[in-house]
C-alpha atoms as a PDB file:
ATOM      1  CA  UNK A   1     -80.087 -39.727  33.329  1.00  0.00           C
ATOM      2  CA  UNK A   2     -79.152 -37.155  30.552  1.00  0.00           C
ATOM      3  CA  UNK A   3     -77.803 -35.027  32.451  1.00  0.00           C
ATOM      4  CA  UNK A   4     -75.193 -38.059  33.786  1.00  0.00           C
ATOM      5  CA  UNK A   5     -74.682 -38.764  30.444  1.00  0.00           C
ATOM      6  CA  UNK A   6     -73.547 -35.046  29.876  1.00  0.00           C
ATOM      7  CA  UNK A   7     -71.440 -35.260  32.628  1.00  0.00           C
ATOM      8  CA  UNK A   8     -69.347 -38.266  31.740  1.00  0.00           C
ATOM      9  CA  UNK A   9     -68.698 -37.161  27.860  1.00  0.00           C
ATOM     10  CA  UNK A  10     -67.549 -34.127  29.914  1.00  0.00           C
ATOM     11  CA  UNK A  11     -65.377 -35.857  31.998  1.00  0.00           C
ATOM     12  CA  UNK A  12     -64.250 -38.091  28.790  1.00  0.00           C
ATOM     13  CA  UNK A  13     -63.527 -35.240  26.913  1.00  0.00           C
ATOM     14  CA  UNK A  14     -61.046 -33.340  29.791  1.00  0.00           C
ATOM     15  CA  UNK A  15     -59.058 -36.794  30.238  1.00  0.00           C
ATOM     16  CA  UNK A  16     -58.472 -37.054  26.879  1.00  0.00           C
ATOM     17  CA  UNK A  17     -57.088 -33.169  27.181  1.00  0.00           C
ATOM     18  CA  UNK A  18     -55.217 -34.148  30.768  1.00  0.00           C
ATOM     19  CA  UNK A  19     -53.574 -37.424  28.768  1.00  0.00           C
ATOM     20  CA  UNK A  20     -52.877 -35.048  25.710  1.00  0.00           C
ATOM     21  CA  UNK A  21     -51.204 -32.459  27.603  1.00  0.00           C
ATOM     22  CA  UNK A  22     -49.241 -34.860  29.945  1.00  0.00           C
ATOM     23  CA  UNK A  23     -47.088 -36.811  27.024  1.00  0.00           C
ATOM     24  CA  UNK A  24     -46.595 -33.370  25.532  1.00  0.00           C
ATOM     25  CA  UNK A  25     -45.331 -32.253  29.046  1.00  0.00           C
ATOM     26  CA  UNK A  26     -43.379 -36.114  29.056  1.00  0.00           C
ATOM     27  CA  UNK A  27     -42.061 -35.001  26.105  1.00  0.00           C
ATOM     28  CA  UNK A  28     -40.577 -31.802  26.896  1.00  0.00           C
ATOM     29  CA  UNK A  29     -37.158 -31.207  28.382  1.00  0.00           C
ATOM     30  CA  UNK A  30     -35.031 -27.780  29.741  1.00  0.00           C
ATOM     31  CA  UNK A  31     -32.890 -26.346  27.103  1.00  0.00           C
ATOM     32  CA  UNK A  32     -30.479 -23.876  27.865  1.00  0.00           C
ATOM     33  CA  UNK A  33     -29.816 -20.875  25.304  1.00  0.00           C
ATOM     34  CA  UNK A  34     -27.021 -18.024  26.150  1.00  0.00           C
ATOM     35  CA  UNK A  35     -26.748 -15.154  24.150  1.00  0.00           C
ATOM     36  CA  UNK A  36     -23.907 -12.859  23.801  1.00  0.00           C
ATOM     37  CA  UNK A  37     -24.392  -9.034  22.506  1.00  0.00           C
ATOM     38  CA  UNK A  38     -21.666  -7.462  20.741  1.00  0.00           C
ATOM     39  CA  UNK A  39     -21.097  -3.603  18.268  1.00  0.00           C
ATOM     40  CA  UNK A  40     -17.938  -3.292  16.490  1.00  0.00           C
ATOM     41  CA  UNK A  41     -16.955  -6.472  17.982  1.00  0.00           C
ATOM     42  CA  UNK A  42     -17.111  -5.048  21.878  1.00  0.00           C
ATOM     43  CA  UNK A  43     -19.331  -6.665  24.343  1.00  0.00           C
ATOM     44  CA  UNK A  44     -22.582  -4.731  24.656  1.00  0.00           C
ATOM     45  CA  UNK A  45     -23.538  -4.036  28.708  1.00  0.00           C
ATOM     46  CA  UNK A  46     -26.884  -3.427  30.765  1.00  0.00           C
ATOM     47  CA  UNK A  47     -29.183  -3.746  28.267  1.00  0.00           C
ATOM     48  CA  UNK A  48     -31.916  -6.526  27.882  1.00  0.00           C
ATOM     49  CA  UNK A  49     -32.737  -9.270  25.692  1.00  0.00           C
ATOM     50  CA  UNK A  50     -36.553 -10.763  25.149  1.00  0.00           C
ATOM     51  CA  UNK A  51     -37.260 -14.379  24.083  1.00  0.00           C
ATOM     52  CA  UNK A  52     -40.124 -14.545  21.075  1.00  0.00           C
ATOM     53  CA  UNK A  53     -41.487 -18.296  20.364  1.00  0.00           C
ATOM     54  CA  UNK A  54     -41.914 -19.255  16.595  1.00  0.00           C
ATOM     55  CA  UNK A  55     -45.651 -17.696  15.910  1.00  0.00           C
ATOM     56  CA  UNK A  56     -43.822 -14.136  17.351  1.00  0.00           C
ATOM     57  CA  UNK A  57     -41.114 -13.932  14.513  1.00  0.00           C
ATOM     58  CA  UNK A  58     -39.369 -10.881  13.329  1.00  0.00           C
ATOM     59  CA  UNK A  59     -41.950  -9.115  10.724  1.00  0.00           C
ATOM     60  CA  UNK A  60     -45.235 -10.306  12.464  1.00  0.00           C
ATOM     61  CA  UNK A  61     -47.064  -7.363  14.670  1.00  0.00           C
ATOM     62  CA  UNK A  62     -46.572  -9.813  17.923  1.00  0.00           C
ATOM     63  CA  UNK A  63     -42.833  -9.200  17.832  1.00  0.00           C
ATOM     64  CA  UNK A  64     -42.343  -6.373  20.201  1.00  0.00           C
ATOM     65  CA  UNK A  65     -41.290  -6.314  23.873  1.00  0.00           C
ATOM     66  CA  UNK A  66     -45.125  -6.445  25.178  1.00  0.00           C
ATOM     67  CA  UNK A  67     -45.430  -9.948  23.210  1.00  0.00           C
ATOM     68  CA  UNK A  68     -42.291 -11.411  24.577  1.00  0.00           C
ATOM     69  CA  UNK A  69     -42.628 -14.870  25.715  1.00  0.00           C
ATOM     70  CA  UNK A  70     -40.165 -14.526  28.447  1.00  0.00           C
ATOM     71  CA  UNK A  71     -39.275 -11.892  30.785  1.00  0.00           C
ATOM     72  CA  UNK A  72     -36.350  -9.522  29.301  1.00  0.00           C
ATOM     73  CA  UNK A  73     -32.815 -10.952  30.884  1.00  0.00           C
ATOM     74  CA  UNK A  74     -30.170  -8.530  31.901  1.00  0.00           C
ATOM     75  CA  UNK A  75     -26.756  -9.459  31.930  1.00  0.00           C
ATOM     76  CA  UNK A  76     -25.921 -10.031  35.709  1.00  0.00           C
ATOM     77  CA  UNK A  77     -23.276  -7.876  37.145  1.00  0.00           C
ATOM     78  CA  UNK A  78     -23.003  -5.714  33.757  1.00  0.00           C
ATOM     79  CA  UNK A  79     -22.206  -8.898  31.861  1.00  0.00           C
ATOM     80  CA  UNK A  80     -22.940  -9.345  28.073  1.00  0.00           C
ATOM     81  CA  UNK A  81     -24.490 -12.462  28.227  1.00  0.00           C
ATOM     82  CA  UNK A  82     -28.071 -13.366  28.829  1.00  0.00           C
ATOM     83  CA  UNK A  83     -29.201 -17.182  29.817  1.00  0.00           C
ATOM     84  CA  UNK A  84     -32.422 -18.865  29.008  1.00  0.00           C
ATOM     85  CA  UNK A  85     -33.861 -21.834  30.698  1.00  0.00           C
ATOM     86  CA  UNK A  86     -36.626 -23.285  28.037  1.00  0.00           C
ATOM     87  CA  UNK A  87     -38.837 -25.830  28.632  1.00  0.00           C
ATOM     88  CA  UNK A  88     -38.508 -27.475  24.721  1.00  0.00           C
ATOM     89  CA  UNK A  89     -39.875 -30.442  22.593  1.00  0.00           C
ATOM     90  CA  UNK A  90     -37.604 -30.915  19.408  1.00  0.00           C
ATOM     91  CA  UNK A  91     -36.326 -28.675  16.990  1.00  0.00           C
ATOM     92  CA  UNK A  92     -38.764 -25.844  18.624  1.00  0.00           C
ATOM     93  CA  UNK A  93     -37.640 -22.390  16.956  1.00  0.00           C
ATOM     94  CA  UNK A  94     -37.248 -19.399  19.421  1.00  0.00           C
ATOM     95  CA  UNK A  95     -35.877 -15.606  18.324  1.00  0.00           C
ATOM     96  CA  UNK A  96     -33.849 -13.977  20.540  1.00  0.00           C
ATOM     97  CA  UNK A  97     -34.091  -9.937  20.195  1.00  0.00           C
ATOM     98  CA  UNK A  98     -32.483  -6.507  21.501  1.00  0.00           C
ATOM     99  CA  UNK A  99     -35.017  -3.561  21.802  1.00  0.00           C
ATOM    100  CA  UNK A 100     -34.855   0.220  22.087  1.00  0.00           C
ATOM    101  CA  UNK A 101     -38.648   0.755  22.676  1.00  0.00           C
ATOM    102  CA  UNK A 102     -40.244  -0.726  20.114  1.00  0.00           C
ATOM    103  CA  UNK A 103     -37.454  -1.056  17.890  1.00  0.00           C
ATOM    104  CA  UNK A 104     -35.772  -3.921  17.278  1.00  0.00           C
ATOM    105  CA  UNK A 105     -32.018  -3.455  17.437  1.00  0.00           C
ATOM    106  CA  UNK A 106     -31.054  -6.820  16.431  1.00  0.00           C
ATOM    107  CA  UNK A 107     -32.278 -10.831  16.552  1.00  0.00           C
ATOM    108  CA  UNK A 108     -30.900 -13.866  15.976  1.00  0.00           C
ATOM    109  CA  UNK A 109     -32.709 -17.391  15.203  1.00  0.00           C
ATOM    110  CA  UNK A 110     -32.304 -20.216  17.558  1.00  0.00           C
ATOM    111  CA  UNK A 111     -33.936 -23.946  16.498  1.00  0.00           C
ATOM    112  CA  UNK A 112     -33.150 -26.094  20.150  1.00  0.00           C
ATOM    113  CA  UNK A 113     -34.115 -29.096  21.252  1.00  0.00           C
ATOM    114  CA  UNK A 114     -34.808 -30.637  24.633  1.00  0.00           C
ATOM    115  CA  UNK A 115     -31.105 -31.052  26.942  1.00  0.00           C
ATOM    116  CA  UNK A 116     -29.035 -29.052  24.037  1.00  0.00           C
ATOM    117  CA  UNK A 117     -27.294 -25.760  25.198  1.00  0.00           C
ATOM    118  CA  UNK A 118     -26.475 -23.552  22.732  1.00  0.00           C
ATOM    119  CA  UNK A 119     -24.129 -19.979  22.587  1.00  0.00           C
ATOM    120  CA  UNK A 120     -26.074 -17.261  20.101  1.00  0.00           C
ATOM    121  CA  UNK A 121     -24.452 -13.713  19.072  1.00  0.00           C
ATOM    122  CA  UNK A 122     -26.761 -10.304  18.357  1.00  0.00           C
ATOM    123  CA  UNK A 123     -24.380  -7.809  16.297  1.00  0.00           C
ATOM    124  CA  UNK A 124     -26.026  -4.568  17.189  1.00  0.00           C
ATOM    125  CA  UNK A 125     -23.252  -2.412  15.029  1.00  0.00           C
ATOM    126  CA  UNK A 126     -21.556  -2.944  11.727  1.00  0.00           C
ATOM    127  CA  UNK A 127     -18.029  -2.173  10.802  1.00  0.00           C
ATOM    128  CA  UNK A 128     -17.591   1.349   8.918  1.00  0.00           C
ATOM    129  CA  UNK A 129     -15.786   1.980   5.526  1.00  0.00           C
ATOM    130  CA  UNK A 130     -16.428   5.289   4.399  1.00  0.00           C
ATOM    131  CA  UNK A 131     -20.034   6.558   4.156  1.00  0.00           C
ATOM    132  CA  UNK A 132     -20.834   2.464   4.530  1.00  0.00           C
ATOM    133  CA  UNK A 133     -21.102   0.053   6.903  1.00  0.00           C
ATOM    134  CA  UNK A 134     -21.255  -4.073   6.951  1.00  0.00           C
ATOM    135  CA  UNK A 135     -24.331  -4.898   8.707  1.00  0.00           C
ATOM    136  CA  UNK A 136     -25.104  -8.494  10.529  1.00  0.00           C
ATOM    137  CA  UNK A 137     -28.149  -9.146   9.127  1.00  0.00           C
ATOM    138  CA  UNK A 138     -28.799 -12.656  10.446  1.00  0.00           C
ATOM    139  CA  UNK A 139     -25.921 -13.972  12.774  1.00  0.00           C
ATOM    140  CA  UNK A 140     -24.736 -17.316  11.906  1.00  0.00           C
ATOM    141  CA  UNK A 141     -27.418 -19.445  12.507  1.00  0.00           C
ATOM    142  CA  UNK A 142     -27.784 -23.099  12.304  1.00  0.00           C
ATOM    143  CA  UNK A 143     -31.168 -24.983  10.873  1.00  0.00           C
ATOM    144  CA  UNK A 144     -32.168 -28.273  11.124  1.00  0.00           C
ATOM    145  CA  UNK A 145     -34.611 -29.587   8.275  1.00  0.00           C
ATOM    146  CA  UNK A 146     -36.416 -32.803   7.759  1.00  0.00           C
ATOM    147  CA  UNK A 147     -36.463 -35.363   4.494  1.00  0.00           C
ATOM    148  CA  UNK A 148     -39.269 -35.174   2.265  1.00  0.00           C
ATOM    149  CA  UNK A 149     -40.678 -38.214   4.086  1.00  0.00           C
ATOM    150  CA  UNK A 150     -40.801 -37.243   7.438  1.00  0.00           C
ATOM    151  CA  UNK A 151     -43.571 -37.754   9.149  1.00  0.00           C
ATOM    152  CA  UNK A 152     -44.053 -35.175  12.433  1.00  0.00           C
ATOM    153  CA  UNK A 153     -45.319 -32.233  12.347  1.00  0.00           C
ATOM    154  CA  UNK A 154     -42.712 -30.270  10.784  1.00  0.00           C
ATOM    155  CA  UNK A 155     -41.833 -30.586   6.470  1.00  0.00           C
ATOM    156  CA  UNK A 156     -38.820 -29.998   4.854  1.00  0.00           C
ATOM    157  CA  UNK A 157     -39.043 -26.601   4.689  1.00  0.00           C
ATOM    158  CA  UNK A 158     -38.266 -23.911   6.730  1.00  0.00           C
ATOM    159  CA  UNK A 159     -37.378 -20.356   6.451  1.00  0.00           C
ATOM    160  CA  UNK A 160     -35.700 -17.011   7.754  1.00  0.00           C
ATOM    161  CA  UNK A 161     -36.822 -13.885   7.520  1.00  0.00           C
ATOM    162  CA  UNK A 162     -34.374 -10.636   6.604  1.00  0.00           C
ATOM    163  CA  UNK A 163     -34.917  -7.745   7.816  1.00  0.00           C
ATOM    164  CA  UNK A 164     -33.155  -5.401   5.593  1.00  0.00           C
ATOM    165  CA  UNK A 165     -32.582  -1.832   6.627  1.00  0.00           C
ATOM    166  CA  UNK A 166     -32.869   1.878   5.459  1.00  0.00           C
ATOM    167  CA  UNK A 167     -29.820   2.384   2.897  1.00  0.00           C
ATOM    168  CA  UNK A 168     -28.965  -1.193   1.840  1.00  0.00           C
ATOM    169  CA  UNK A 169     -27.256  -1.147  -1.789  1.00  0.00           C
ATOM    170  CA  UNK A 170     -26.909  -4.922  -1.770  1.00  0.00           C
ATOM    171  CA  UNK A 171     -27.056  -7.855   0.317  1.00  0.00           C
ATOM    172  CA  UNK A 172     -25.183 -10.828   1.028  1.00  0.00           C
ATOM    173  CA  UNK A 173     -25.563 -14.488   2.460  1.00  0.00           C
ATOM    174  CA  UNK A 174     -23.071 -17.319   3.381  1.00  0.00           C
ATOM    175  CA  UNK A 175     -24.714 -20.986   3.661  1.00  0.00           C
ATOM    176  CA  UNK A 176     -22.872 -24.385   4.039  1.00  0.00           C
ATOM    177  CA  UNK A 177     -25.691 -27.632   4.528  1.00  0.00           C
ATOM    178  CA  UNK A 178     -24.171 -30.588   5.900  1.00  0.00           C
ATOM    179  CA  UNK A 179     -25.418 -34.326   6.527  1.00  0.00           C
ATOM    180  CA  UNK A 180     -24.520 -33.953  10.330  1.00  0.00           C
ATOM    181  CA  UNK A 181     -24.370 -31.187  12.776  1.00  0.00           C
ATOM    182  CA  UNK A 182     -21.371 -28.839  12.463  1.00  0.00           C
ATOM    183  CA  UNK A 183     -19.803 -25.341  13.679  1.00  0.00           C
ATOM    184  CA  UNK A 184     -17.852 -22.834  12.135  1.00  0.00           C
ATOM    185  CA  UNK A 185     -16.039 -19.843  12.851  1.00  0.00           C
ATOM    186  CA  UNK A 186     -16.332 -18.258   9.647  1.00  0.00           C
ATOM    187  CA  UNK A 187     -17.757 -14.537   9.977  1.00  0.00           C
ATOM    188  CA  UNK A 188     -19.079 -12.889   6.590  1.00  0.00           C
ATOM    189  CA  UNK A 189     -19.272  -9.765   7.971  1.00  0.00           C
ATOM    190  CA  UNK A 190     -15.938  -9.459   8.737  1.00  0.00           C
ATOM    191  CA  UNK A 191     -14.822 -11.118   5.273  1.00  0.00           C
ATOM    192  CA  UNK A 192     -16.969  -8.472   3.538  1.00  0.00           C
ATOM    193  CA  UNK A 193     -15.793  -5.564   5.350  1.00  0.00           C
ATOM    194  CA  UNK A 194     -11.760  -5.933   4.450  1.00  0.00           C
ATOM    195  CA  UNK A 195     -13.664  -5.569   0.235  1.00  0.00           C
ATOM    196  CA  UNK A 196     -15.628  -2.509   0.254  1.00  0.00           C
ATOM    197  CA  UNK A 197     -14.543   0.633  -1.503  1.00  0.00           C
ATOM    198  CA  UNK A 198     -14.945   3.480   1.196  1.00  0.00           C
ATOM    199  CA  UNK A 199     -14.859   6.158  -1.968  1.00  0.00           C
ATOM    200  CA  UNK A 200     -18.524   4.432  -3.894  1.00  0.00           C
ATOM    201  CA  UNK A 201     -18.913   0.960  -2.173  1.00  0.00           C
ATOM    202  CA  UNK A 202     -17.969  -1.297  -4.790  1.00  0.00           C
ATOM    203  CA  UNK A 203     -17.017  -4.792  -4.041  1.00  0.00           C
ATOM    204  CA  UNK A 204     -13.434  -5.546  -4.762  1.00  0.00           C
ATOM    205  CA  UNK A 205     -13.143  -8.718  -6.735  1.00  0.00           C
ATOM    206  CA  UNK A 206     -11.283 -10.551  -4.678  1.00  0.00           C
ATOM    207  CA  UNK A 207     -14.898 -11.446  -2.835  1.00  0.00           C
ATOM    208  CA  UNK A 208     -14.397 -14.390  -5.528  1.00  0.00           C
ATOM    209  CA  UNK A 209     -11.767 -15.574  -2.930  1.00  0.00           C
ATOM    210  CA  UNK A 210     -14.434 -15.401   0.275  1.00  0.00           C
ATOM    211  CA  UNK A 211     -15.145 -19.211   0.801  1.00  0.00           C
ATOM    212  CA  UNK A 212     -18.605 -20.460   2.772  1.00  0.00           C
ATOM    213  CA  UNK A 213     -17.353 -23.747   5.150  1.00  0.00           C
ATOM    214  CA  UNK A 214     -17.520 -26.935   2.754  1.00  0.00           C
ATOM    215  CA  UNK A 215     -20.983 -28.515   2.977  1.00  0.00           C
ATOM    216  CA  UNK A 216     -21.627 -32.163   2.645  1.00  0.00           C
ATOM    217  CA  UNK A 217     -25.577 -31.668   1.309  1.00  0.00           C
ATOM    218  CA  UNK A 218     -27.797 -30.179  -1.145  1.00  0.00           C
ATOM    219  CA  UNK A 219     -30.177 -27.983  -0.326  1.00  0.00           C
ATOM    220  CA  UNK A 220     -32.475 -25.516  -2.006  1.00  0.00           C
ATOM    221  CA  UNK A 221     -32.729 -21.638  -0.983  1.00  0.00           C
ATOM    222  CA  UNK A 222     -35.464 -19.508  -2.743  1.00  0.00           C
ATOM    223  CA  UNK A 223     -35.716 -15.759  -2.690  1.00  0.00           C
ATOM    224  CA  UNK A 224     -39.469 -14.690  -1.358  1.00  0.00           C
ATOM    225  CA  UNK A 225     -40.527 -11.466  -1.178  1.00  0.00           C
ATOM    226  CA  UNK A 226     -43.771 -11.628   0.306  1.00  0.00           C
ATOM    227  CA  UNK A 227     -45.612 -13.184   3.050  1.00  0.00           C
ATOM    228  CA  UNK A 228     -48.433 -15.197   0.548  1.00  0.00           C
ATOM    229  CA  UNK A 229     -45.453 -16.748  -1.185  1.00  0.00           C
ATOM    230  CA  UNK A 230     -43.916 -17.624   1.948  1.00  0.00           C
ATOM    231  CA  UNK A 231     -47.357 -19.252   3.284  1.00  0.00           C
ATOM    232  CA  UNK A 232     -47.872 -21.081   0.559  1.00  0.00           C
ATOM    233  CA  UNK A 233     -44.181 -22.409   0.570  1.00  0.00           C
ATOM    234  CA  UNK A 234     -44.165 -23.059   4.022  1.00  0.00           C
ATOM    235  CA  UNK A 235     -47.504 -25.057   3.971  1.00  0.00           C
ATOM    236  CA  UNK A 236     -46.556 -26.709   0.842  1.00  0.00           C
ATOM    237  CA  UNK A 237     -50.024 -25.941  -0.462  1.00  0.00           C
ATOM    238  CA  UNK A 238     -49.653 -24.607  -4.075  1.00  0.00           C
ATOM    239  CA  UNK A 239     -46.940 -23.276  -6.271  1.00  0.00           C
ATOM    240  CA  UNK A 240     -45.318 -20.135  -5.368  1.00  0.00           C
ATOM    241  CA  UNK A 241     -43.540 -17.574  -6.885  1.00  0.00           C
ATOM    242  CA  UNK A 242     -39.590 -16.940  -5.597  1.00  0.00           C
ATOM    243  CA  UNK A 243     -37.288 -14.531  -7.683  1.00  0.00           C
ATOM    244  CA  UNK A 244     -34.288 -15.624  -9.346  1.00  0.00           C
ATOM    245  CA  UNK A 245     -31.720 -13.059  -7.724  1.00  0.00           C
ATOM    246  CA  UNK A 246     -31.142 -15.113  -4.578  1.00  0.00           C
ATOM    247  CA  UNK A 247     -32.533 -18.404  -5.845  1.00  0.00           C
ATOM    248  CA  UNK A 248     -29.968 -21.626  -5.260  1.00  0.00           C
ATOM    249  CA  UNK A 249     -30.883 -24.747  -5.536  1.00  0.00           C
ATOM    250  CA  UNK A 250     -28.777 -28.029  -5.220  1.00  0.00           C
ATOM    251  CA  UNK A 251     -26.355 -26.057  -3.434  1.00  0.00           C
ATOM    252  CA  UNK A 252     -24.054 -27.170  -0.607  1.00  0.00           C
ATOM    253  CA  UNK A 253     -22.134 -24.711   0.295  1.00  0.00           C
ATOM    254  CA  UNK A 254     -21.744 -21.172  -0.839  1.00  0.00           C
ATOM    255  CA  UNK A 255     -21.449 -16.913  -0.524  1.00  0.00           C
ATOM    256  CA  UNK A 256     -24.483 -15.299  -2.862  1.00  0.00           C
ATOM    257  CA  UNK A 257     -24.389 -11.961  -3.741  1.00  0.00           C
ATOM    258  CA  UNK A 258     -28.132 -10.715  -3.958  1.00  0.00           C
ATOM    259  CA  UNK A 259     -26.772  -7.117  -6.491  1.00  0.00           C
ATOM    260  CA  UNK A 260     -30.201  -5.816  -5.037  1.00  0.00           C
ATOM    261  CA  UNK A 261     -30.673  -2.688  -3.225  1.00  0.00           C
ATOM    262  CA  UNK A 262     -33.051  -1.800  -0.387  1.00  0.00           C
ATOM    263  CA  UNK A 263     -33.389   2.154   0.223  1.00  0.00           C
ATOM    264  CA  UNK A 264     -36.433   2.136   1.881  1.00  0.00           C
ATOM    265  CA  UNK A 265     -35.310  -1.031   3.800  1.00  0.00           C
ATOM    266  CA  UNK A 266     -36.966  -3.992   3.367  1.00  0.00           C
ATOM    267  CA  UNK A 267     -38.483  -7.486   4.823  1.00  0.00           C
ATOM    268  CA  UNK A 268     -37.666 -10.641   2.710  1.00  0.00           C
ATOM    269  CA  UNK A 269     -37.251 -14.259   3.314  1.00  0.00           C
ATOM    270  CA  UNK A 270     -34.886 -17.202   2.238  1.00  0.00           C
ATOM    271  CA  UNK A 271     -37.195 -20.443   2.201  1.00  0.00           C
ATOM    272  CA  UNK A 272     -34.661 -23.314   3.055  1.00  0.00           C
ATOM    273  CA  UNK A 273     -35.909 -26.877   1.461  1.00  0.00           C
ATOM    274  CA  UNK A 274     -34.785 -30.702   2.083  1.00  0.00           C
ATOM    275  CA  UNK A 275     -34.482 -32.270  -1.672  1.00  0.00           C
ATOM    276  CA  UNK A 276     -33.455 -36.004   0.599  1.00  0.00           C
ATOM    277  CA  UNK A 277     -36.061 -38.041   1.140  1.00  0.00           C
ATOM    278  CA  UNK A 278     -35.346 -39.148   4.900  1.00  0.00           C
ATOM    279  CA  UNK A 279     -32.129 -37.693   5.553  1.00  0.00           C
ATOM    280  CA  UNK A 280     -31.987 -34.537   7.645  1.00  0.00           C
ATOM    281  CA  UNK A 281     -29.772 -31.881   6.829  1.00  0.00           C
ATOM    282  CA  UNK A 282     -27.970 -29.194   8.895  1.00  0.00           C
ATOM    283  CA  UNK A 283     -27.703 -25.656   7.641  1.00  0.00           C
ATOM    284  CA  UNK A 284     -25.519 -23.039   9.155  1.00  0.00           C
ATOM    285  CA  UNK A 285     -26.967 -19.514   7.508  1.00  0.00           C
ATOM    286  CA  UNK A 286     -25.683 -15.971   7.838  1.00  0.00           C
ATOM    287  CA  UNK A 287     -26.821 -12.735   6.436  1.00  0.00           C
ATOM    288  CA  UNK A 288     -25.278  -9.319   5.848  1.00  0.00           C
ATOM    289  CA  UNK A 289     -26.346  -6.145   4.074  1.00  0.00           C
ATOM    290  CA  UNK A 290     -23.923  -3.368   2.742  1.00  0.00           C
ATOM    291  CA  UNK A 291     -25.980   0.092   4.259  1.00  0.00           C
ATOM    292  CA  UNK A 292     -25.033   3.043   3.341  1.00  0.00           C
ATOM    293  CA  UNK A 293     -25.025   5.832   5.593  1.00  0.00           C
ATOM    294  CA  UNK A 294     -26.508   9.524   4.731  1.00  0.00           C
END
């Protein structure tokens, strides 16, 4: 008799797993994500791109080529683009990555949800002036973050991390927040290149004129420097500490100049927060880093 017993909490226990797994499978739908490659604004051919889930992101030891979640994709017949088939609930985050070996040549950020199809770009190159370049940092890349009163899984925080290189002298991001989803065609990295000084790098002051695409809502952007910070502001589970040189908050729209230099390289992060209650917002982020080349 106990052993019957021990049988049917066993069997109990697997159909709740069996019913758990099923509505997460119900809930799931294919997503479709094609990335394009591109240096000096040519189309990048016969190389490989590996998909990393959330847990795998840029700056963690799981994002190399071994820990890929998906098989590398070649561009077909020398093509530059590389198509993903994802099997997604909401709002699942995915990085999308070019490798020489076990260095990372570029990423890009990708937050999809189920029957969406999105187009992604990986700058691998920058555009000289001088001894400098204009380095994509993080390609334009659009967030979606919950109200303060959501209730799934997710908060209304999220973040990106930036993964500065050998040589920076300063860094750069563009970010517009809107109440619904939007696109835009503005390129920072291009903007910034037509205002460096070839001769000592200097910013010409007409980067007063560079305008981020209008957003329609606030949102907060913090400056974290290290990965404790960024746990505790990602789990909401104490205060943490965020410095003041890339710090924005109640901002809609705007280009920050972080006057903050990098020689050994660098990884940071921009936490992105929700001040709405229930209202979602929609952030379109891009990063760039003036590098300057010995």
């Amino acid at each position: 008799m106990k052993r019957l017993f021990q049988l049917l909490a066993i069997f109990a226990v697997m159909s709740l797993i069996f019913v758990s797994c099923d509505e997460d499978a119900f809930d799931r739908e294919d997503a479709f994500v094609t990335v394009t490659v591109t240096e000096a604004g040519e189309y990048v051919h016969g190389i490989k791109v590996y998909m990393f889930e959330k847990e795998h992101a840029p700056g963690t030891s799981f994002f190399k080529p071994f820990h890929a979640d998906d098989k590398a994709v070649t561009g077909h017949d020398g093509s530059a683009e590389f198509s993903f088939d994802i099997f997604v609930n909401d709002n699942e985050i995915y990085y999308f990555a070019v490798f020489d070996g076990d260095e990372c040549l570029g990423s890009v950020r990708v937050s999809i949800s189920g029957g969406e199809s999105r187009r992604v770009n990986i700058d691998l190159g920058g555009t000289p002036i001088g001894n400098y370049v204009v380095k994509s940092i993080v390609s334009p890349t659009a967030m979606t973050i919950h109200g303060v009163n959501y209730q799934g899984d997710a908060n209304n925080r999220s973040f990106l991390p930036v993964q500065l290189p050998v040589g920076t002298v300063r860094w750069f991001y563009c970010v517009s927040s809107n109440n619904t989803q939007v696109t835009s065609a503005f390129s920072l990295a291009n903007g910034l290149s037509r205002l460096v000084n070839p001769i000592d790098g200097a910013i010409d002051e007409a980067f007063s004129t560079l305008a981020a695409p209008v957003g329609t809502a606030d949102c907060n952007v913090y400056f974290i420097k290290d990965n404790e910070n960024l746990d505790i502001f990602s789990d909401k589970s104490g205060t943490f500490e965020y410095f003041t040189e890339a710090t924005r908050k109640n901002i809609s729209s705007g280009i920050i100049d972080v006057n903050l230099s990098a020689q050994d390289g660098a990884l940071w992060y921009l936490g992105f927060e929700n001040p709405a209650p229930d209202n979602d917002i929609y952030i379109i982020v891009e990063v760039c880093a003036l590098v300057y080349m010995d």
